[in-house]
Every structure is written in structure tokens, then in C-alpha cells.
Protein backbone atom coordinates (compact mmCIF):
# COMPACT_ATOMS: atom_id res chain seq x y z
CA UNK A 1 177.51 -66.90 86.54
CA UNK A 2 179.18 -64.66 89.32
CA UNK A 3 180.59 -66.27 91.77
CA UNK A 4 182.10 -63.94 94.81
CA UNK A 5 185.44 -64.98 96.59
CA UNK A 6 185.30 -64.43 100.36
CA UNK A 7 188.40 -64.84 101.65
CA UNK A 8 189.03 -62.00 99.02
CA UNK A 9 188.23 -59.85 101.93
CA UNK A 10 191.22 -61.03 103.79
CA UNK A 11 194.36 -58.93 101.64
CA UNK A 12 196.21 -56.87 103.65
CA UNK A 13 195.46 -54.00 101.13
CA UNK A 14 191.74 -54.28 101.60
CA UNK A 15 192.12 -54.43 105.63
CA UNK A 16 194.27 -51.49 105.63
CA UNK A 17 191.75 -49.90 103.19
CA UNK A 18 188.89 -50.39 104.90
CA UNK A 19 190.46 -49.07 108.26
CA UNK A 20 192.12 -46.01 107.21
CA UNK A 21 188.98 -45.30 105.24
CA UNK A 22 186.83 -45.56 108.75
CA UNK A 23 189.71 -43.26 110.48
CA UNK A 24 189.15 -40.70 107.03
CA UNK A 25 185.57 -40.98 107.73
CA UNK A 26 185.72 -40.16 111.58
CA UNK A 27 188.51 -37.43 110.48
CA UNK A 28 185.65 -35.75 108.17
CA UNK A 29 182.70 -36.17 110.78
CA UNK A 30 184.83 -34.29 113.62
CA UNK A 31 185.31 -31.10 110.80
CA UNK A 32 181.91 -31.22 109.86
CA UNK A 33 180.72 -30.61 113.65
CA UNK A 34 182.62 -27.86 114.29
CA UNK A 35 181.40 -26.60 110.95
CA UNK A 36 178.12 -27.35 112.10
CA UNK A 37 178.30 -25.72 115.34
CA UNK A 38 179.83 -22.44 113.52
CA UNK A 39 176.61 -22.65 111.89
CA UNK A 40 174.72 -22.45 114.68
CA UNK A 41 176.65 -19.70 116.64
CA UNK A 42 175.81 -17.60 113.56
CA UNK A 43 179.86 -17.98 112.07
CA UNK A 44 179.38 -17.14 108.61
CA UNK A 45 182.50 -17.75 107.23
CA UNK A 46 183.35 -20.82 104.54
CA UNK A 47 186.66 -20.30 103.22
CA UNK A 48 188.26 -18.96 106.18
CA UNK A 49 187.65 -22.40 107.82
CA UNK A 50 189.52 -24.48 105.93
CA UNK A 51 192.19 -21.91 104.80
CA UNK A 52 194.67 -22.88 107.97
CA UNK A 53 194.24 -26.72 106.82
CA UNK A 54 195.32 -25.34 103.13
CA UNK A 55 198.31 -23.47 104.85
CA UNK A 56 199.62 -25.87 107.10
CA UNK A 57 199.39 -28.62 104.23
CA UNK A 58 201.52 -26.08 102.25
CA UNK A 59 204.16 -25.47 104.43
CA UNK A 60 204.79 -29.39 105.80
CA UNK A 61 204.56 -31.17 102.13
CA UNK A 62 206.10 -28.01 100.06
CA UNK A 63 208.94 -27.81 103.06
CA UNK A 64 209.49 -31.81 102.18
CA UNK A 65 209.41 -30.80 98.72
CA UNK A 66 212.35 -28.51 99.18
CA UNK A 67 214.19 -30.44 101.23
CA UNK A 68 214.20 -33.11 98.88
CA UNK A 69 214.77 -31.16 96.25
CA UNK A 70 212.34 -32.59 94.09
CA UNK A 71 212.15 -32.15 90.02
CA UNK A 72 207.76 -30.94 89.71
CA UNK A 73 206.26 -33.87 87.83
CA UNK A 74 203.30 -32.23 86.56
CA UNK A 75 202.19 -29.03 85.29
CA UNK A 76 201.43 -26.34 87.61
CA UNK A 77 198.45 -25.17 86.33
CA UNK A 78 196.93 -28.98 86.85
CA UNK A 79 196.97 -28.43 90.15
CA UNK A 80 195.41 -24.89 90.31
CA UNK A 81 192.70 -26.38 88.30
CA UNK A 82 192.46 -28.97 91.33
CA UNK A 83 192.58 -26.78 94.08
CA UNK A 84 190.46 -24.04 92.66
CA UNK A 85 187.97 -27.14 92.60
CA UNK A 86 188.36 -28.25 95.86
CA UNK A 87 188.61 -25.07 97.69
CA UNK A 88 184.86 -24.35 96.40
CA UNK A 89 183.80 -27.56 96.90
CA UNK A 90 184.32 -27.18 100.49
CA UNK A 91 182.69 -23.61 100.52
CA UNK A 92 179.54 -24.99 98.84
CA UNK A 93 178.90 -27.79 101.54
CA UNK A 94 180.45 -25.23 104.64
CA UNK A 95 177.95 -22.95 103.10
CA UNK A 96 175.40 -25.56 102.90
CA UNK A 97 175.52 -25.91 106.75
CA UNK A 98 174.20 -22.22 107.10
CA UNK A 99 170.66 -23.68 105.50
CA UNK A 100 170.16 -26.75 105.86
CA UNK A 101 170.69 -29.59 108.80
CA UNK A 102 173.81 -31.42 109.60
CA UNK A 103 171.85 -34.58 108.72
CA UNK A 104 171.02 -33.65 105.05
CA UNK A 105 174.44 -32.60 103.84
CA UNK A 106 176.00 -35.73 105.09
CA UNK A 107 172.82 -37.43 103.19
CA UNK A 108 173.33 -35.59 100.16
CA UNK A 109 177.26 -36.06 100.03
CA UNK A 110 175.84 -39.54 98.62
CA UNK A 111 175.36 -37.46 94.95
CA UNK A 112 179.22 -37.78 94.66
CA UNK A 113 179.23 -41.93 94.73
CA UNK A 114 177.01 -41.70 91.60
CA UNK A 115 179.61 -38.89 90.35
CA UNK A 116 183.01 -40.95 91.00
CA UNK A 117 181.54 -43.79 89.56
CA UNK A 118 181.06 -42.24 86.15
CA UNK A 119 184.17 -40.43 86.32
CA UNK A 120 186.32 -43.20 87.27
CA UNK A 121 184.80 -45.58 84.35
CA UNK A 122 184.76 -42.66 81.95
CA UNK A 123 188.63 -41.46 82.99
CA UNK A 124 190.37 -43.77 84.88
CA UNK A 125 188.98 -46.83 82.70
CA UNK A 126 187.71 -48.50 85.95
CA UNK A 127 185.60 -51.39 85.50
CA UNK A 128 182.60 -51.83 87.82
CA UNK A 129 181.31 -54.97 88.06
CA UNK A 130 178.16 -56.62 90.14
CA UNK A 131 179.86 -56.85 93.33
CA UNK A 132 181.01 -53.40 93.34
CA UNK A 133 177.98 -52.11 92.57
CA UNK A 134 175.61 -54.27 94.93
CA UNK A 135 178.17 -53.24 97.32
CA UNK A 136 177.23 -49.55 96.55
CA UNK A 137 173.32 -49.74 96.75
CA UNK A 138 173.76 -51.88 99.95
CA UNK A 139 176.08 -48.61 101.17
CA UNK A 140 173.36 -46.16 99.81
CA UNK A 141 170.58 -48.13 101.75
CA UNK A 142 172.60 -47.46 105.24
CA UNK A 143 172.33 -44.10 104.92
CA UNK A 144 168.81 -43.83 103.45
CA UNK A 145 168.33 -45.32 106.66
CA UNK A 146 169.70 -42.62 108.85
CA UNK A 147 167.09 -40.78 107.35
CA UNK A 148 164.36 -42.27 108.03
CA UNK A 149 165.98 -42.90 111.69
CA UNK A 150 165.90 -38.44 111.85
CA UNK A 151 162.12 -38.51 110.85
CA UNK A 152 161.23 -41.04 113.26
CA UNK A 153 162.90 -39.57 115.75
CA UNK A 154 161.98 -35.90 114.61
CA UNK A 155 166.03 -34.74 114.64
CA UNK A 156 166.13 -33.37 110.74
CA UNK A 157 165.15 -30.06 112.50
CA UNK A 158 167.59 -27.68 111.51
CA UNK A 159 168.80 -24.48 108.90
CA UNK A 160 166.88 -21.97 107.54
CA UNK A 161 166.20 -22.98 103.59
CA UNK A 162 167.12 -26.27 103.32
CA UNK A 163 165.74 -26.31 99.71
CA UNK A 164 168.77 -23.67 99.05
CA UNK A 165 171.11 -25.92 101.64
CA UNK A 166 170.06 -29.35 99.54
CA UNK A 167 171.27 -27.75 96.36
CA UNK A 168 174.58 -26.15 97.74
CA UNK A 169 175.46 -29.71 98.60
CA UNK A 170 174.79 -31.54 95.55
CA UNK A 171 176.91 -29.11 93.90
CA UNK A 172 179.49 -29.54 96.17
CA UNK A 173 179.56 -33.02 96.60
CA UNK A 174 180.24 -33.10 92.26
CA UNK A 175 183.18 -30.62 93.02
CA UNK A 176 184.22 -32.93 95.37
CA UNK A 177 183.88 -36.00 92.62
CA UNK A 178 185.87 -34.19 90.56
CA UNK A 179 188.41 -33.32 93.20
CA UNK A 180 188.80 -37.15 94.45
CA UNK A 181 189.05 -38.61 91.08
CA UNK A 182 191.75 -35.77 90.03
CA UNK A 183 193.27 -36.44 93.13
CA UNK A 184 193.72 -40.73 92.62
CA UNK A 185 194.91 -39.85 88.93
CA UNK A 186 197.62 -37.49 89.74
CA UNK A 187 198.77 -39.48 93.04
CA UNK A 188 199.60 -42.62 91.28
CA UNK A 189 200.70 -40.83 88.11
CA UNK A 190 202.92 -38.27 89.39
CA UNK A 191 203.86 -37.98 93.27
CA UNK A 192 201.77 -37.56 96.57
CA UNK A 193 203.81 -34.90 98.76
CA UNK A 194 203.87 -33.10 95.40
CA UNK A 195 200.66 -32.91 95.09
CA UNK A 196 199.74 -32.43 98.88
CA UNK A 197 201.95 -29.71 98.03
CA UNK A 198 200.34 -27.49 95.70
CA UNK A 199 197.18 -28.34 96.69
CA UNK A 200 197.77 -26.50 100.21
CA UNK A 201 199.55 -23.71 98.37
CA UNK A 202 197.26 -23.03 95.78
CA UNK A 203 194.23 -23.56 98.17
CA UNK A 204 196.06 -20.98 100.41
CA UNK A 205 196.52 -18.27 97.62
CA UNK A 206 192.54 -19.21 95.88
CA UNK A 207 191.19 -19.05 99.82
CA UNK A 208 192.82 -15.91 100.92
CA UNK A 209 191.44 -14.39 97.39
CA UNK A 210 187.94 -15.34 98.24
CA UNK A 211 188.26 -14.08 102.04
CA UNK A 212 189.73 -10.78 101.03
CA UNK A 213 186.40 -10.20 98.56
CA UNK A 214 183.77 -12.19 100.55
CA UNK A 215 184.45 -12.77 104.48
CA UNK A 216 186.30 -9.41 105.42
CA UNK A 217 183.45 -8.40 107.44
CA UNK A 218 182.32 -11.49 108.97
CA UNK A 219 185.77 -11.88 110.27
CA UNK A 220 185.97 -9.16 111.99
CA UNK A 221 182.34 -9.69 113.39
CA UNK A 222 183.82 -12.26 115.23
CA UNK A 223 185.14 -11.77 118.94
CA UNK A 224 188.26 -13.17 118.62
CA UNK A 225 188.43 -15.25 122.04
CA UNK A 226 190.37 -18.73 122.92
CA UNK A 227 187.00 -20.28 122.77
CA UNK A 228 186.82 -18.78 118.76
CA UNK A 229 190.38 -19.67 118.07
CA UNK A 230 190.51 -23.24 119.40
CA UNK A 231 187.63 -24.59 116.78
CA UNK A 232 189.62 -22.76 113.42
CA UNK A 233 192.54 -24.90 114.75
CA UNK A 234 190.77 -27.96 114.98
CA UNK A 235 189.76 -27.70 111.61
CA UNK A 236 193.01 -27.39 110.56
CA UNK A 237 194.30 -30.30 112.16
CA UNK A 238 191.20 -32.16 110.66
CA UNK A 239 191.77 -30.73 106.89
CA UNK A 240 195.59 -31.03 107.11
CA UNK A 241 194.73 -34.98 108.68
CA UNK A 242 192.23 -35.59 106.15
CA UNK A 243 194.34 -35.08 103.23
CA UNK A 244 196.89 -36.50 104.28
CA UNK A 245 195.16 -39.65 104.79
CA UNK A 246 193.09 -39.20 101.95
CA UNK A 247 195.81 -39.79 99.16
CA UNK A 248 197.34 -42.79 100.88
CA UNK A 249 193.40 -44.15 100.72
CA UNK A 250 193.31 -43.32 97.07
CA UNK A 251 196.53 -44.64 96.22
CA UNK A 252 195.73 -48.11 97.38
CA UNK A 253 192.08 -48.62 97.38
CA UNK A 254 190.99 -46.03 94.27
CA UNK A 255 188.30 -43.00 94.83
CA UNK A 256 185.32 -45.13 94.58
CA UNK A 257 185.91 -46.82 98.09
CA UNK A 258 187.41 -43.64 99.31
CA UNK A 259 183.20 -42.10 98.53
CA UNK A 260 182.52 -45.04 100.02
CA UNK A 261 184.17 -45.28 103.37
CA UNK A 262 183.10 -41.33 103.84
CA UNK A 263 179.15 -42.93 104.44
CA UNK A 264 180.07 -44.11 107.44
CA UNK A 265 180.41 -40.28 108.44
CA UNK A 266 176.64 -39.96 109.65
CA UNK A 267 177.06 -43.36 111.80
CA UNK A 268 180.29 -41.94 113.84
CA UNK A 269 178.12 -38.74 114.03
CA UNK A 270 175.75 -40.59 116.01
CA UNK A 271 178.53 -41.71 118.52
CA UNK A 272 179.82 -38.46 118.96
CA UNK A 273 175.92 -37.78 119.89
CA UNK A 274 175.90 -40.74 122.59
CA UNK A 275 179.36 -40.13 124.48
CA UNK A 276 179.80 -36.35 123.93
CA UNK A 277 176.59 -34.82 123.45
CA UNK A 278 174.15 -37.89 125.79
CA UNK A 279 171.87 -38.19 123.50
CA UNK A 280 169.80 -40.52 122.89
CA UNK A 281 169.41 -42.20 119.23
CA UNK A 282 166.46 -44.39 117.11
CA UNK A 283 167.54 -48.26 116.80
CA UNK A 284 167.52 -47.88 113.08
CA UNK A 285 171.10 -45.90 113.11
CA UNK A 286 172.34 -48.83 114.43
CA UNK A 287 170.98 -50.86 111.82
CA UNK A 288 171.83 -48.47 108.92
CA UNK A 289 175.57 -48.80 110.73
CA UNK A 290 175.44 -52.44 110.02
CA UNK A 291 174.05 -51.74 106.23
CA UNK A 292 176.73 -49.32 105.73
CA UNK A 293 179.66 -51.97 107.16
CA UNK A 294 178.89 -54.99 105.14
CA UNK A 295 177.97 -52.65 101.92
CA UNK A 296 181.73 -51.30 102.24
CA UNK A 297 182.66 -55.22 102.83
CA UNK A 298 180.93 -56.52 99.51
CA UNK A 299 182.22 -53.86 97.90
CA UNK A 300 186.13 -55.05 98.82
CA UNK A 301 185.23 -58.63 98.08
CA UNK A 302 186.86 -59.74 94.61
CA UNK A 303 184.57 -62.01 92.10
CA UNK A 304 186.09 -65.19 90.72
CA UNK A 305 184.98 -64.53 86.79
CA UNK A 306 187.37 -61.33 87.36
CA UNK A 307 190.06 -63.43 88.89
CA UNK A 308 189.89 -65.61 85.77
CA UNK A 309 189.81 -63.16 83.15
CA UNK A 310 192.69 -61.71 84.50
CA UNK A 311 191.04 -60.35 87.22
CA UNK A 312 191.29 -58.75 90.80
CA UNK A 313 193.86 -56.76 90.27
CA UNK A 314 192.24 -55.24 86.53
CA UNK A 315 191.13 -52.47 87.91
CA UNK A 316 194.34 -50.97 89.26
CA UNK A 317 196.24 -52.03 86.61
CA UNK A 318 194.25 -50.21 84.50
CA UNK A 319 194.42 -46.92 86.65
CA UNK A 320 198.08 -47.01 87.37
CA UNK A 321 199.24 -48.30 83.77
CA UNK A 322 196.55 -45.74 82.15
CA UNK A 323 199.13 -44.30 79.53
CA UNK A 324 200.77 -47.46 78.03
CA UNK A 325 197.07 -49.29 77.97
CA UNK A 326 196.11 -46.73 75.58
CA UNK A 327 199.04 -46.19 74.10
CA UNK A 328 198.97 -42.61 75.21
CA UNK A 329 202.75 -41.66 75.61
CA UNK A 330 201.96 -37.90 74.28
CA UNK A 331 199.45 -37.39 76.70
CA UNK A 332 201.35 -38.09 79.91
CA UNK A 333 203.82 -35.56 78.13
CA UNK A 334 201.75 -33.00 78.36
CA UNK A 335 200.18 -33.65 81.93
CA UNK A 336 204.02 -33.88 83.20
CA UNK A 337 205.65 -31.76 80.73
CA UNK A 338 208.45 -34.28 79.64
CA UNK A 339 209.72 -34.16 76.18
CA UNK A 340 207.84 -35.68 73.69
């Protein structure tokens, strides 16, 4: 019989997780209005928008590189692979913006929950058991919620073939799966500001490629005003924030509750729509708020039968002693390139 520990809730880990995942979250729903509002001045332009964030993480983590003078721990061409990823995951939702409502793609970034999940226990050797996972469906519920909240209230109006939009997000929302589990493996098996690092440099060079073939044109469409300028910088700030914070999350708390945490998106989208926007909102966000919160809760909450096999902490032993569980010396070789 499961049993489920609440003052397991009380670590300092899980507090710190569960608050720098809601400051992630609010990080990623302040991007994804400006996106949204590029979107609806007609700003056709995916990569370009998060290129600066790429840049800027380049030059403040690979200028700490140098400085330190840090030995690279892993292969280069891991982290191409990762930012190459990444940098099309974001174009894929971006893009998704141009066809669909704000509302859906934050909806539909629930695909990648399902995605980490499988990747984690397939990968990472993560074990999921009924806490975790009734702490997910609770999560899922929340947002279902929102949903019906935008029908009710007749605000899923929005995009011009959402059918195309709906599909451009579930693609990019398994990029981004692939991306955050990458990501938790290589920060707790080789180094973060490396990895910050190449990320931003690679996601520079792969974004400035894409621009130069795809969004030429559209750039120069654009009249270039402070009003035009200001909203590439925010996202900038946001990207270069949201990284930043990002591997920290995943670090401590693991890519699963990193998905998680980003649910909570669509609820501080509605209080952006109260105070800055006056709108007014359906009760059932606020409910679907409360789903979300003690879904994320349940999901930190340890259960005793874990505790006594050996327990709360298996999972993250598991991730960050991956190579000598398995006895896998010759594989970390190759990822970092030491002798064998």
C-alpha cells in the first residue's frame, strides 16, 4: 500500500523548486506575449526573436568560460545536436503563434509532459511512481480547465489555421522534450555555464543561418522604430533569463517538474490579462490555478514505500550516478571525450 509523506513537501530543495519553477513559468509567459503580439502586428519572423537571447547567452557564459579558463567537458558536436534542437523547437511554437491562438499553444505545450516522461524513464532511468504521476494528471486537469474557461467565455478566438498552428506545436513541444531532457543530462554530467555556453553560441551561428535563408525579407519589412526594438530586447532578456534559470531548475528538481512548473504559464497569463490588459476572466481559471498548484504539490511530495526501499532520493541518484549504475565507464568517455 502507498502511503504519501507530507511533510515531504517541506525540503528546502522542493521549496526552492517549486518557486524558481513559478518565476521560469512567469519568465516564459512574458516571451510568449510579446511573441503573441508580434503575431498579431503581422511580425513574421521566428528565429530572429530569440536569436539576441542565443547571443547574449553566448557572450556572458562563454566570456565566464574564458575567464575561467575552463578544460570543455563534453564533445562539441553534443551540443550542436542540442541547440540545433532547441533553436527549431522555438521556431515551431513562434511559428505556431502566426495560426493558431495564444491559448492553444500554451494548451498543447502539455504534449511535452507525456514526452519527458518517457524520455526521462527510457534515458535518465527515472522511476515514476503513483504520486508523481497522480500529480501529473491532477496538473493536466488545470489546464484542460483553462480550456474549457476560453469556450465559456468565447476567448479561443484567434490565428488563421489553427489545425496547421495545433500541429506546429506538438512538434515543437517534442523538440522541446528532447531539448529539456538533453539539457538535465548534460548539466549534472558535465558543467552548466559550459553548456549555457554553447548553447547560446551554437543557437547564434544555427539562428543567423536560418535568418539569412528564411527572414531576410521580413526583416527588412519591418519599420525599425523604438517601439519595434524595445519588444526584440525583451525577448532577449526573457530567453537569456529563462535559461539561465532553467538549468539551475533542472539540476535540482529534474525535467519532469521543470514541464511541470511551465503549466502554470496559462494561469500567470490570465494575470497579466487582469492588471495589464483589464480584462475580465471566467471563475474556472481560477479554479484550474488551484488544480494546477496542488498537482505541482503532489507531484513534490515523496511516498514512504520509496523512502523504505531506499527511496526519496532514488531518482536523482539514479540520474546523477547514471554511468557507474550501469557500469557504463566507456560511454561517459565518449560523451566527454576522456581517455578510455
Amino acid at each position: 500500500m502507498v502511503c504519501f509523506d507530507f511533510n515531504g513537501i517541506e525540503t528546502k530543495k522542493t521549496l526552492i523548486g517549486l518557486g524558481l519553477g513559478q518565476i521560469v513559468s512567469l519568465v516564459s509567459t512574458s516571451v510568449s506575449f510579446t511573441t503573441s503580439e508580434f503575431a498579431r502586428k503581422g511580425i513574421n519572423v521566428p528565429t530572429s526573436q530569440a536569436f539576441l537571447g542565443y547571443v547574449l547567452l553566448a557572450i556572458v557564459y562563454g566570456g565566464t568560460m574564458l575567464y575561467r579558463g575552463s578544460t570543455i567537458q563534453a564533445k562539441w558536436y553534443y551540443y550542436l545536436l542540442l541547440a540545433l534542437v532547441d533553436v527549431e523547437g522555438n521556431f515551431l511554437v513562434y511559428k505556431a503563434y502566426q495560426n493558431t491562438s495564444m491559448t492553444s499553444v500554451m494548451l498543447l505545450d502539455c504534449w511535452a509532459i507525456p514526452c519527458v516522461l518517457v524520455l526521462t524513464w527510457l534515458f535518465l532511468n527515472t522511476k515514476y511512481r503513483l504520486m508523481k504521476i497522480s500529480g501529473v494528471v491532477i496538473c493536466i486537469v488545470g489546464v484542460v480547465m483553462v480550456v474549457f474557461s476560453d469556450v465559456h467565455a468565447g476567448d479561443r478566438a484567434g490565428g488563421n489555421n489553427p489545425v496547421k498552428g495545433d500541429f506546429l506545436v506538438i512538434a515543437g513541444a517534442t523538440l522541446y522534450a528532447i531539448s529539456n531532457v538533453s539539457q538535465e543530462f548534460l548539466v549534472k554530467n558535465a558543467d552548466r555555464v559550459e553548456l549555457m555556453s554553447f548553447l547560446g553560441l551554437f543557437g547564434a551561428i544555427i539562428g543567423a543561418i536560418q535568418i539569412s535563408i528564411f527572414e531576410r525579407d521580413a526583416l527588412k519589412a519591418i519599420h525599425w522604430s523604438p517601439g519595434a526594438v524595445l519588444p526584440f530586447l525583451g525577448i532577449a532578456l526573457g530567453v537569456f533569463l529563462f535559461y539561465s534559470l532553467v538549468t539551475v531548475l533542472l539540476k535540482t528538481n529534474g525535467s519532469a517538474m521543470f514541464t511541470l512548473s511551465l503549466l502554470t504559464s496559462d494561469m500567470w497569463a490570465v494575470l497579466i490579462r487582469i492588471f495589464a490588459y483589464h480584462e475580465k476572466v471566467d471563475w474556472l481559471y481560477y479554479l484550474a490555478f488551484a488544480t494546477t498548484a496542488i498537482g505541482l504539490i503532489i507531484y513534490s511530495m515523496k511516498e514512504e514505500d520509496q523512502e523504505e526501499e531506499g527511496g526519496g532520493e532514488v531518482a536523482d541518484e539514479q540520474r546523477t550516478k547514471l554511468f557507474d549504475a550501469v557500469d557504463s565507464e566507456s560511454v561517459r568517455n565518449s560523451l566527454i571525450g576522456a581517455p578510455p
